[in-house]
PDB file of N, CA and C in Angstrom:
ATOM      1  N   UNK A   1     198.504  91.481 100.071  1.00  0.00           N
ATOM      2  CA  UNK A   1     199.200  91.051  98.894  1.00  0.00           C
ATOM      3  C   UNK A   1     199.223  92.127  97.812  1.00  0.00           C
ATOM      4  N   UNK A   2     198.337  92.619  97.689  1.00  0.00           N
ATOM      5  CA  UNK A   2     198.039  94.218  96.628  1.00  0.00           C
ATOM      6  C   UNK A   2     199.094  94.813  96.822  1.00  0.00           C
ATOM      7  N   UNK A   3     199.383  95.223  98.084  1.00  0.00           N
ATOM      8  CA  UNK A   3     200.924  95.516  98.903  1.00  0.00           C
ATOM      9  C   UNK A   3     202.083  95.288  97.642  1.00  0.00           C
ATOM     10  N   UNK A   4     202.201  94.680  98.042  1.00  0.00           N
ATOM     11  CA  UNK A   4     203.077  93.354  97.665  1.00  0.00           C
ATOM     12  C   UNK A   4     203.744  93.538  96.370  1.00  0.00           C
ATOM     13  N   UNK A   5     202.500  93.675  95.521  1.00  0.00           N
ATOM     14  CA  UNK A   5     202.856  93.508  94.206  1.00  0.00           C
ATOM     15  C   UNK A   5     203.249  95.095  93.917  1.00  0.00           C
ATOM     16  N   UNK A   6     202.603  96.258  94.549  1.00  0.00           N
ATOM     17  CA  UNK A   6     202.665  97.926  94.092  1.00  0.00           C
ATOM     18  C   UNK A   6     204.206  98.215  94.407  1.00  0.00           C
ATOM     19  N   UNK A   7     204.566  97.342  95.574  1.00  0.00           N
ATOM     20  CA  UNK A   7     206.161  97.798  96.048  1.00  0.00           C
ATOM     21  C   UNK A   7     207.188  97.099  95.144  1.00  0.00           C
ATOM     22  N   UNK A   8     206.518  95.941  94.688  1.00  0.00           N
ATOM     23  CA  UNK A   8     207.493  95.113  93.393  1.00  0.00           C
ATOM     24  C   UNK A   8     207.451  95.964  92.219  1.00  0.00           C
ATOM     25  N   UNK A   9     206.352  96.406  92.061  1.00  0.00           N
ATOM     26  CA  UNK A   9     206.172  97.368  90.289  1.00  0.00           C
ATOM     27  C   UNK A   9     206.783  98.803  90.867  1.00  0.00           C
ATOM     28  N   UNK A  10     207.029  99.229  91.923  1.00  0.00           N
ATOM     29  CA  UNK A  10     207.479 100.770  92.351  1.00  0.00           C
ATOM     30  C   UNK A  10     209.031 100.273  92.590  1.00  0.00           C
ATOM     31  N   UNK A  11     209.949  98.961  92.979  1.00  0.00           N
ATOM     32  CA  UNK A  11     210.842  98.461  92.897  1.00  0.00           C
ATOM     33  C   UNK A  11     211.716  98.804  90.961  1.00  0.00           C
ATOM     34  N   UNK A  12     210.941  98.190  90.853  1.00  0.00           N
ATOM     35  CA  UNK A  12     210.870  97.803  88.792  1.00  0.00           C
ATOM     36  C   UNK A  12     211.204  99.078  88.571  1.00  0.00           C
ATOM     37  N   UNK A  13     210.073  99.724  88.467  1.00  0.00           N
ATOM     38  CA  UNK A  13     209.968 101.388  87.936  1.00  0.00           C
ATOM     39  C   UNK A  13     211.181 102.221  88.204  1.00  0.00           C
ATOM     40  N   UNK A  14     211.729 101.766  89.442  1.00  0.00           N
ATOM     41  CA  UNK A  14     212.888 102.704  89.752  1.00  0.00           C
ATOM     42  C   UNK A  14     214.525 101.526  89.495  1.00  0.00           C
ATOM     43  N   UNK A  15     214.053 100.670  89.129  1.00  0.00           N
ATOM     44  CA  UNK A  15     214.893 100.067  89.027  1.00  0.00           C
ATOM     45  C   UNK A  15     215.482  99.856  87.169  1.00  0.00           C
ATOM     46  N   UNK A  16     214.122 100.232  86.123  1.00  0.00           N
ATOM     47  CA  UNK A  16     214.144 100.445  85.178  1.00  0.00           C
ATOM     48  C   UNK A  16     215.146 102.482  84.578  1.00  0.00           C
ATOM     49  N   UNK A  17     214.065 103.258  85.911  1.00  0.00           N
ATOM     50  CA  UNK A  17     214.427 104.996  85.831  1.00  0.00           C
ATOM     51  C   UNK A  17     216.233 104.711  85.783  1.00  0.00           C
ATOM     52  N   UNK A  18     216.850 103.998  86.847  1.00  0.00           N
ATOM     53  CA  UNK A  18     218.009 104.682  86.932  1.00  0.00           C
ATOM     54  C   UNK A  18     218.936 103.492  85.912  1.00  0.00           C
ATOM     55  N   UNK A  19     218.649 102.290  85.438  1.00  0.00           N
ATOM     56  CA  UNK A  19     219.235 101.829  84.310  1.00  0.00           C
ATOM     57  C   UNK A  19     219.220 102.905  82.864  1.00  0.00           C
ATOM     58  N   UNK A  20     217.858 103.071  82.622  1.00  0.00           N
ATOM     59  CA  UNK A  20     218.238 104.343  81.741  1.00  0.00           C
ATOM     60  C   UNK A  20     218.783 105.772  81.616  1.00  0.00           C
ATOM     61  N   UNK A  21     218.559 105.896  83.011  1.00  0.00           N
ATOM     62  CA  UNK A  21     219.657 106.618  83.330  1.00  0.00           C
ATOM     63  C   UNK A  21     221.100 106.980  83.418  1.00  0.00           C
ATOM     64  N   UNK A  22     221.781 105.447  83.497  1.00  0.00           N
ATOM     65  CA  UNK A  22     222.877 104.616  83.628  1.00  0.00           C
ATOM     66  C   UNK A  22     223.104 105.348  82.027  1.00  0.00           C
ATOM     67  N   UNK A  23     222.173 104.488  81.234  1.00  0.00           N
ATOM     68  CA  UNK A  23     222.592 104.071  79.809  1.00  0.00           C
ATOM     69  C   UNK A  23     222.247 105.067  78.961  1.00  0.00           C
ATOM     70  N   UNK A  24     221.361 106.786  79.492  1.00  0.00           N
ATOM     71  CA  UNK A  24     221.970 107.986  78.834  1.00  0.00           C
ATOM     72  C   UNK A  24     222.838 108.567  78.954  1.00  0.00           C
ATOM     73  N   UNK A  25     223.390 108.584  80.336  1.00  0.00           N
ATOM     74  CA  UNK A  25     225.058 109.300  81.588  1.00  0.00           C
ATOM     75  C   UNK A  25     225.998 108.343  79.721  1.00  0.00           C
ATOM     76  N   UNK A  26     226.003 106.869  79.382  1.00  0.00           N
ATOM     77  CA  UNK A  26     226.677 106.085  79.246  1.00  0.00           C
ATOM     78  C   UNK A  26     226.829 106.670  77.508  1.00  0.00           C
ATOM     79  N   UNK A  27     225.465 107.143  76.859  1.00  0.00           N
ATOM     80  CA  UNK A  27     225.855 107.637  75.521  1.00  0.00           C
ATOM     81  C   UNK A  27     226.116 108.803  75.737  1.00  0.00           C
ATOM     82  N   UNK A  28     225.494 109.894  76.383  1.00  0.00           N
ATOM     83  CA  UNK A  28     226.245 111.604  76.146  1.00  0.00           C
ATOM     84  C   UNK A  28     227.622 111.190  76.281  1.00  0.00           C
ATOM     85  N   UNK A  29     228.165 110.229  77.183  1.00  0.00           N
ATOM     86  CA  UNK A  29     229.804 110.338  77.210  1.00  0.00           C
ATOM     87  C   UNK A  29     230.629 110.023  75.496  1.00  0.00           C
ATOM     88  N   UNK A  30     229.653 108.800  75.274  1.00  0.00           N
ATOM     89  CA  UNK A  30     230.263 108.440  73.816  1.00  0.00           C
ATOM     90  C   UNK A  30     229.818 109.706  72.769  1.00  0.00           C
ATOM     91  N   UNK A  31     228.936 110.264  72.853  1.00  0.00           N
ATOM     92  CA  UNK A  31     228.667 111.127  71.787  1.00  0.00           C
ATOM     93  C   UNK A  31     229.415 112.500  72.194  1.00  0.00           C
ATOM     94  N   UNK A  32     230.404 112.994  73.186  1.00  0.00           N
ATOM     95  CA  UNK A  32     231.240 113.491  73.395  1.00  0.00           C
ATOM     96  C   UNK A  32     232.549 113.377  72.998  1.00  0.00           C
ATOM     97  N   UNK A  33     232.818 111.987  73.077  1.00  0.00           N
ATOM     98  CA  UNK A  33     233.807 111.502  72.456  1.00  0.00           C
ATOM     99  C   UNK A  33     234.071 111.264  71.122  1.00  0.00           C
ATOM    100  N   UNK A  34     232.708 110.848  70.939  1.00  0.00           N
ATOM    101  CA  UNK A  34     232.597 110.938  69.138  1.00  0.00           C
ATOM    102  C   UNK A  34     232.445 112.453  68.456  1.00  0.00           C
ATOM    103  N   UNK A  35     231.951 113.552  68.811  1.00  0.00           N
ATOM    104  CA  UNK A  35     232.107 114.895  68.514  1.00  0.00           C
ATOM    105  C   UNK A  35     233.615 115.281  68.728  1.00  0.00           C
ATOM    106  N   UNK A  36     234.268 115.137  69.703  1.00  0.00           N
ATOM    107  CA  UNK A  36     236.035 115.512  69.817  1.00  0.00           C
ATOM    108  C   UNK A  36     236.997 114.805  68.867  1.00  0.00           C
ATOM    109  N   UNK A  37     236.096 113.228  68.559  1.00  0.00           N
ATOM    110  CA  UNK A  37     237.178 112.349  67.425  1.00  0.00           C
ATOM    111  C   UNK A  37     236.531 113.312  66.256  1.00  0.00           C
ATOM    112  N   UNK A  38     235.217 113.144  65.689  1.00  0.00           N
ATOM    113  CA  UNK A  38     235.353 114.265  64.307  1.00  0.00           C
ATOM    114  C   UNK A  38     235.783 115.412  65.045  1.00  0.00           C
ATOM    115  N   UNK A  39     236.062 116.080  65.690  1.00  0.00           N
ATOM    116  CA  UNK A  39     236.571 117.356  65.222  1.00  0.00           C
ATOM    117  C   UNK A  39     237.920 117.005  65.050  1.00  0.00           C
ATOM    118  N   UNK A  40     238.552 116.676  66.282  1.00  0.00           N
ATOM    119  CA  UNK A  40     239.862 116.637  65.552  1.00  0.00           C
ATOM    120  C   UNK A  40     240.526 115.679  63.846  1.00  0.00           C
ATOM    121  N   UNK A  41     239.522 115.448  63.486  1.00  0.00           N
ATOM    122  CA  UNK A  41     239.531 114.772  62.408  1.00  0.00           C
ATOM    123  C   UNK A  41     239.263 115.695  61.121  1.00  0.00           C
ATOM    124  N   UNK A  42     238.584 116.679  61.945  1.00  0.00           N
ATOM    125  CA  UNK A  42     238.273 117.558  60.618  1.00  0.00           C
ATOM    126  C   UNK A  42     239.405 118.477  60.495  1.00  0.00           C
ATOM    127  N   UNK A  43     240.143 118.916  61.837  1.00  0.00           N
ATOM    128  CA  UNK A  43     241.179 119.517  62.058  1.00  0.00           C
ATOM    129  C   UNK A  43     242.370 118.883  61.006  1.00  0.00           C
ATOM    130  N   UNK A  44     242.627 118.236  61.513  1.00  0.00           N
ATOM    131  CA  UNK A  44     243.684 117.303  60.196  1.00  0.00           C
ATOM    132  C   UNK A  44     243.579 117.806  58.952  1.00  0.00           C
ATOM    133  N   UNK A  45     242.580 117.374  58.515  1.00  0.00           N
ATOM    134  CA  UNK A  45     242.074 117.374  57.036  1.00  0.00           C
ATOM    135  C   UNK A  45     242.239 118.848  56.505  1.00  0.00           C
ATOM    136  N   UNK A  46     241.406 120.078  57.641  1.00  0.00           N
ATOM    137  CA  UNK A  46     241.414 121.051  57.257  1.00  0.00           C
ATOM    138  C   UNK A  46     243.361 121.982  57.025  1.00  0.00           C
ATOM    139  N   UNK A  47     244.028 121.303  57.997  1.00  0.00           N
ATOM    140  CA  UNK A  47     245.468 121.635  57.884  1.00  0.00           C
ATOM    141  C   UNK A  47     246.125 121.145  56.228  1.00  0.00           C
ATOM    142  N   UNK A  48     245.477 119.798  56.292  1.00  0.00           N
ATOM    143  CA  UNK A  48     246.192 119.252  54.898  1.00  0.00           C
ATOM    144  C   UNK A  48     245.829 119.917  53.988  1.00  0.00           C
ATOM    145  N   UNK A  49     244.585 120.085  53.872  1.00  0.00           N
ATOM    146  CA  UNK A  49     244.003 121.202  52.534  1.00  0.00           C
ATOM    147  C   UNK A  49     244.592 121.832  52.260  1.00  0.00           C
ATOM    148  N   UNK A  50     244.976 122.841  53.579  1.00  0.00           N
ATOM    149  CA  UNK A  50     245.328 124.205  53.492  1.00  0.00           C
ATOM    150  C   UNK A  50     246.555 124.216  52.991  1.00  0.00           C
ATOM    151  N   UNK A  51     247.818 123.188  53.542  1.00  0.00           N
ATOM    152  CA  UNK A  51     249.273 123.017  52.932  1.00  0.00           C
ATOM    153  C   UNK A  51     248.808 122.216  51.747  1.00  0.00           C
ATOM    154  N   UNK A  52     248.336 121.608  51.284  1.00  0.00           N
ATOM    155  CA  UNK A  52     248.235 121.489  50.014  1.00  0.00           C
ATOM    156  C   UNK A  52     247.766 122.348  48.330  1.00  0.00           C
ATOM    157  N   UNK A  53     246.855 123.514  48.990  1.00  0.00           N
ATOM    158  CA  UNK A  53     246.600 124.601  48.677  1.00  0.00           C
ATOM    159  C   UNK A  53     247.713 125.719  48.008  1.00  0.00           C
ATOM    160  N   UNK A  54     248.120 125.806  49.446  1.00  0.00           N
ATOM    161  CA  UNK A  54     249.533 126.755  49.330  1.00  0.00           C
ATOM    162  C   UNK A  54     250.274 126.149  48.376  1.00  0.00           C
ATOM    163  N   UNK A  55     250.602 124.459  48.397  1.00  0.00           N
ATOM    164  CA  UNK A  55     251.225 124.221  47.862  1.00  0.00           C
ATOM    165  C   UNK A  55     250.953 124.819  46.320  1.00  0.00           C
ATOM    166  N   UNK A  56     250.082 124.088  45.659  1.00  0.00           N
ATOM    167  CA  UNK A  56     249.571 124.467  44.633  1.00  0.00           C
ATOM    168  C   UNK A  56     249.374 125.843  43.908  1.00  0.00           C
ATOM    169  N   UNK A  57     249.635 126.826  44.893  1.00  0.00           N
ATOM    170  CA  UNK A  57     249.695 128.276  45.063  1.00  0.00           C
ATOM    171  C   UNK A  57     250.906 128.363  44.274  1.00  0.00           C
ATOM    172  N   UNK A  58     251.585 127.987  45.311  1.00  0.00           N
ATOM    173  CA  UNK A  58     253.100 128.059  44.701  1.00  0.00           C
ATOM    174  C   UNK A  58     253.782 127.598  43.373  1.00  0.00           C
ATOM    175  N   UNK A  59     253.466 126.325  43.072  1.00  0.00           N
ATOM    176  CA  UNK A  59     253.761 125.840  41.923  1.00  0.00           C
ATOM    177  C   UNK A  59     253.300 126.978  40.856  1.00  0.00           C
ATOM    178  N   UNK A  60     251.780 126.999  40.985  1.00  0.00           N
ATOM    179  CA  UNK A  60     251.171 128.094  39.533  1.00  0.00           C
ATOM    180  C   UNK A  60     252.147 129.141  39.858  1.00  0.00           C
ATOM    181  N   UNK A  61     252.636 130.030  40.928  1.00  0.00           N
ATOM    182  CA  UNK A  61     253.349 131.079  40.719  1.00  0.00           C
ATOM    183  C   UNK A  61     254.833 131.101  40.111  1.00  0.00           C
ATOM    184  N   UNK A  62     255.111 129.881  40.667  1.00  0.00           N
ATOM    185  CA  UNK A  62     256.468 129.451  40.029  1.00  0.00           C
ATOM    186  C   UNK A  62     256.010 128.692  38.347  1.00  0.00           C
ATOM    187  N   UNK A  63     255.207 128.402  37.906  1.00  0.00           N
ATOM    188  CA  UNK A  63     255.041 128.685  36.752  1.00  0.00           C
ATOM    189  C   UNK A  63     254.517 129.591  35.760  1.00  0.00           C
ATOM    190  N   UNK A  64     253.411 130.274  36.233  1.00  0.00           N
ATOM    191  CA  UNK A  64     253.622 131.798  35.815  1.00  0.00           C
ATOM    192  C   UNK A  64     254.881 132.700  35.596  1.00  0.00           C
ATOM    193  N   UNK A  65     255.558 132.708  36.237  1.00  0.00           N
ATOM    194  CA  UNK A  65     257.001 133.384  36.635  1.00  0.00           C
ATOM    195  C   UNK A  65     257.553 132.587  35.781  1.00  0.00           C
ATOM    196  N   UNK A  66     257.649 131.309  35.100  1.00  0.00           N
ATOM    197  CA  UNK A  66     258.563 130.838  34.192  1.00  0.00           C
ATOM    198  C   UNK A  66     258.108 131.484  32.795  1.00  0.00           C
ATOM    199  N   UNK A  67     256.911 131.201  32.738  1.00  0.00           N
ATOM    200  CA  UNK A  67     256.204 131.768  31.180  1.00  0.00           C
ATOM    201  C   UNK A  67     255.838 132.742  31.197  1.00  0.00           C
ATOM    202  N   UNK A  68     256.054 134.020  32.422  1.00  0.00           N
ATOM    203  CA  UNK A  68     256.239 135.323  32.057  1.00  0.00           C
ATOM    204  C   UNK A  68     257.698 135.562  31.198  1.00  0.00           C
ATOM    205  N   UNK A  69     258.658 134.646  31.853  1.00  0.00           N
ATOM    206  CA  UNK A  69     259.839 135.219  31.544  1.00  0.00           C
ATOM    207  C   UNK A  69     260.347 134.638  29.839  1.00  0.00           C
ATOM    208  N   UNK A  70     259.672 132.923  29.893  1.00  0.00           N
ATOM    209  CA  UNK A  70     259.615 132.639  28.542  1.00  0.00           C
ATOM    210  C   UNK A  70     258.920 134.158  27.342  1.00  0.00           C
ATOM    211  N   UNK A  71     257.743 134.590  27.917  1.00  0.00           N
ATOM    212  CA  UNK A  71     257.293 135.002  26.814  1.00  0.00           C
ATOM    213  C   UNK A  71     257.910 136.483  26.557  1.00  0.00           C
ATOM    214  N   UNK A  72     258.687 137.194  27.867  1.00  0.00           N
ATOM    215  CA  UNK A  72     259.496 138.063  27.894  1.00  0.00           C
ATOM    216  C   UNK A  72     260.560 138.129  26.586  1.00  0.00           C
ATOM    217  N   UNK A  73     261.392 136.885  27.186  1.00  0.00           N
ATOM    218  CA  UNK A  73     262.448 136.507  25.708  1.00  0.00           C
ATOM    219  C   UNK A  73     262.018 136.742  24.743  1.00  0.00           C
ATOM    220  N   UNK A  74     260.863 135.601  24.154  1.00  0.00           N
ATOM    221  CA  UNK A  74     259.950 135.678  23.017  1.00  0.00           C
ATOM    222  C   UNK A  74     260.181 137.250  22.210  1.00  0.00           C
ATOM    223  N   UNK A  75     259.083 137.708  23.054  1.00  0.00           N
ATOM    224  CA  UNK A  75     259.075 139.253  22.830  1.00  0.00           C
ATOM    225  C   UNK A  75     260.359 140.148  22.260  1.00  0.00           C
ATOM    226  N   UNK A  76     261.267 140.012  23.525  1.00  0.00           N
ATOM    227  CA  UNK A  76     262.180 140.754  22.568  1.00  0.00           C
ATOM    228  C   UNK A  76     262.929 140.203  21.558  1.00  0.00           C
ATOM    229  N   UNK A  77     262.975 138.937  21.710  1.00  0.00           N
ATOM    230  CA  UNK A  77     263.705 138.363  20.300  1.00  0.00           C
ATOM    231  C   UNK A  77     263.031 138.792  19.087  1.00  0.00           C
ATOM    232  N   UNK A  78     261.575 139.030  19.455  1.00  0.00           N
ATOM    233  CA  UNK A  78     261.017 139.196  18.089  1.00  0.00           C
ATOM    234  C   UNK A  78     261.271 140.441  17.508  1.00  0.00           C
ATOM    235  N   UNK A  79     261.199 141.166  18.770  1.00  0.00           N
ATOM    236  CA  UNK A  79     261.425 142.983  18.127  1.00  0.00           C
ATOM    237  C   UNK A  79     262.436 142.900  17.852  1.00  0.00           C
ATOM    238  N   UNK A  80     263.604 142.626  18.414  1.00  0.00           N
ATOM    239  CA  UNK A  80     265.325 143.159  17.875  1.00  0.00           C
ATOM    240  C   UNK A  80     265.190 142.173  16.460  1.00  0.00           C
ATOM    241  N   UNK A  81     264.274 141.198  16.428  1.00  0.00           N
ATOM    242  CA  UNK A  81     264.724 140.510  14.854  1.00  0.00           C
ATOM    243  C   UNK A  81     263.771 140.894  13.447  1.00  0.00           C
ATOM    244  N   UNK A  82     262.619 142.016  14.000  1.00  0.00           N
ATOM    245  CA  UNK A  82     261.682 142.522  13.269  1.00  0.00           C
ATOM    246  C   UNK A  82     261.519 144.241  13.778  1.00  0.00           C
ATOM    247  N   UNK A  83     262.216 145.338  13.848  1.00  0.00           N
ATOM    248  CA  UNK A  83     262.043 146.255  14.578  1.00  0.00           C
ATOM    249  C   UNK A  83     260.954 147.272  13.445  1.00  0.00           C
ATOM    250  N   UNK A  84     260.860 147.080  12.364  1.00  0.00           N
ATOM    251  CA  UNK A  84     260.478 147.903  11.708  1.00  0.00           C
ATOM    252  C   UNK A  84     258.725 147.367  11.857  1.00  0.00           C
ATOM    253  N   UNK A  85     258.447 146.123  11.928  1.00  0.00           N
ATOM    254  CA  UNK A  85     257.456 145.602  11.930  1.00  0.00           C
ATOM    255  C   UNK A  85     256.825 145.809  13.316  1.00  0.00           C
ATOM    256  N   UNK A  86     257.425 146.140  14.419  1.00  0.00           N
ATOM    257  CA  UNK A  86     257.295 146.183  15.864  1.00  0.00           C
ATOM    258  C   UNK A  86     257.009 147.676  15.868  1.00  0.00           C
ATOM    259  N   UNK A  87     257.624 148.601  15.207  1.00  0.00           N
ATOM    260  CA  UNK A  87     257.214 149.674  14.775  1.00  0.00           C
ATOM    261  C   UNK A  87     256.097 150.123  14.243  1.00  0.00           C
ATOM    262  N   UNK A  88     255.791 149.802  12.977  1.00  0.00           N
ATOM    263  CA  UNK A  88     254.558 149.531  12.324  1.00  0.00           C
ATOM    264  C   UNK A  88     253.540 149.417  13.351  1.00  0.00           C
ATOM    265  N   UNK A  89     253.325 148.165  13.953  1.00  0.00           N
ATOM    266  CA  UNK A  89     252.202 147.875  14.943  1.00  0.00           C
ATOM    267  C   UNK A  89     252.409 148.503  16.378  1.00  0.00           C
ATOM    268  N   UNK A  90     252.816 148.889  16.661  1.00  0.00           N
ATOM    269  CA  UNK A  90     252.933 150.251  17.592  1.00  0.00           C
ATOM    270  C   UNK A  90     252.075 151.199  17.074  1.00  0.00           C
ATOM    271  N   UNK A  91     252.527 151.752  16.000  1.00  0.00           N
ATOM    272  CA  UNK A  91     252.143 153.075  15.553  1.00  0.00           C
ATOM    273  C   UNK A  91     250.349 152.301  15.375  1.00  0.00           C
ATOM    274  N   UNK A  92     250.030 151.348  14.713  1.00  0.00           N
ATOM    275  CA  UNK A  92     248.743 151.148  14.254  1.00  0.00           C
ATOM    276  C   UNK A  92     248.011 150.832  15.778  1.00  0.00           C
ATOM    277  N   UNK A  93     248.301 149.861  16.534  1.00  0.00           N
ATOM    278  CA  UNK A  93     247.870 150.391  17.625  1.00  0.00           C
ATOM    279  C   UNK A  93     247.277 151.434  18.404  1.00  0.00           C
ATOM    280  N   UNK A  94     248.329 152.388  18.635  1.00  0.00           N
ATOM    281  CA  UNK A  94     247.895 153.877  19.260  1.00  0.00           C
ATOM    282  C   UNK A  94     246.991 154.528  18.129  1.00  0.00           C
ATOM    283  N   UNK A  95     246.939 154.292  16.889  1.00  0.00           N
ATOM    284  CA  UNK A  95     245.786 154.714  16.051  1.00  0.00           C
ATOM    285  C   UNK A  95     244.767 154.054  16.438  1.00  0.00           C
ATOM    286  N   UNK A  96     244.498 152.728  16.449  1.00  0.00           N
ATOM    287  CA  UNK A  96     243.151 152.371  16.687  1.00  0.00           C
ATOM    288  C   UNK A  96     242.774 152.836  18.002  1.00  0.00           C
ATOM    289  N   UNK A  97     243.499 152.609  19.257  1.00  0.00           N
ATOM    290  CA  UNK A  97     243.074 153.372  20.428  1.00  0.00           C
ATOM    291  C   UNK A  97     243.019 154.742  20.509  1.00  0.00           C
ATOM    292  N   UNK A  98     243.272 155.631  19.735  1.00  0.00           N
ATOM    293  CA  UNK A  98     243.368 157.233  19.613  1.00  0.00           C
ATOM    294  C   UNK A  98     241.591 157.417  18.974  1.00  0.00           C
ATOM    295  N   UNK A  99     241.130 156.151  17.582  1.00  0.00           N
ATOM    296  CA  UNK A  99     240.243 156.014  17.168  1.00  0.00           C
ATOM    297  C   UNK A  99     239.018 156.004  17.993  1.00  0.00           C
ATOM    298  N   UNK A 100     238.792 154.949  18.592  1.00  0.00           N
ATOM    299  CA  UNK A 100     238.383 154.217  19.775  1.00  0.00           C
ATOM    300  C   UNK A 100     237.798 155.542  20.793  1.00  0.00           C
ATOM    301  N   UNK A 101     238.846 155.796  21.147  1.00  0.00           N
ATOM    302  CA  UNK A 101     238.279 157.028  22.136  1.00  0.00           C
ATOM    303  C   UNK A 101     237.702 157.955  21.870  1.00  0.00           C
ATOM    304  N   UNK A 102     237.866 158.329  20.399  1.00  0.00           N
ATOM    305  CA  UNK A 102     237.013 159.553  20.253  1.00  0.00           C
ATOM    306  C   UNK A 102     235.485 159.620  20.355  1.00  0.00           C
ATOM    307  N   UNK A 103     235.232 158.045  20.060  1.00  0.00           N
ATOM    308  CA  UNK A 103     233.960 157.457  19.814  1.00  0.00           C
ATOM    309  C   UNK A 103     233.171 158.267  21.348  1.00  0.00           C
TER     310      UNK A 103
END
């Protein structure tokens, strides 16, 4: 009977080994699957960033480029409507930087 019972618990034992076995084969598969769903998930995200980025790229350049050209106008409207004064600060300018350097 000692028999008996060692071949029932050596039954068990191997009958327990290859269920968990079963049921690690059964998560590496899901945790494979779950590593390929985030990545391609991060993939997405990382594409959207990136065109959203650019996007945003673009806009500031296309507004830079507007208020370069606004302040362009500006500028010369002011000199052709003040030339003597545009003069003036020219000349005082290159004095203070002529100053400046000698230092």
């Amino acid at each position: 009977m000692g028999n008996d019972s060692k071949t029932t618990k050596d039954a068990s034992a191997t009958g327990d080994y290859e269920a968990i076995s079963e049921q690690l084969a059964a998560l590496r598969e899901d945790m494979s699957r779950l590593a390929e769903t985030v990545s391609a998930i991060a993939e997405r995200r990382g594409r959207s960033m990136a065109a959203d980025i650019a996007e945003g790229l673009g806009e500031a350049k296309h507004y830079a480029e507007a208020r370069g050209r606004s302040a362009e106008t500006q500028l010369e409207e002011s000199v052709a409507a003040h030339p003597l004064m545009t003069i003036g600060l020219a000349a005082m300018a290159g004095f203070l930087v002529g100053a400046l350097s000698r230092r």
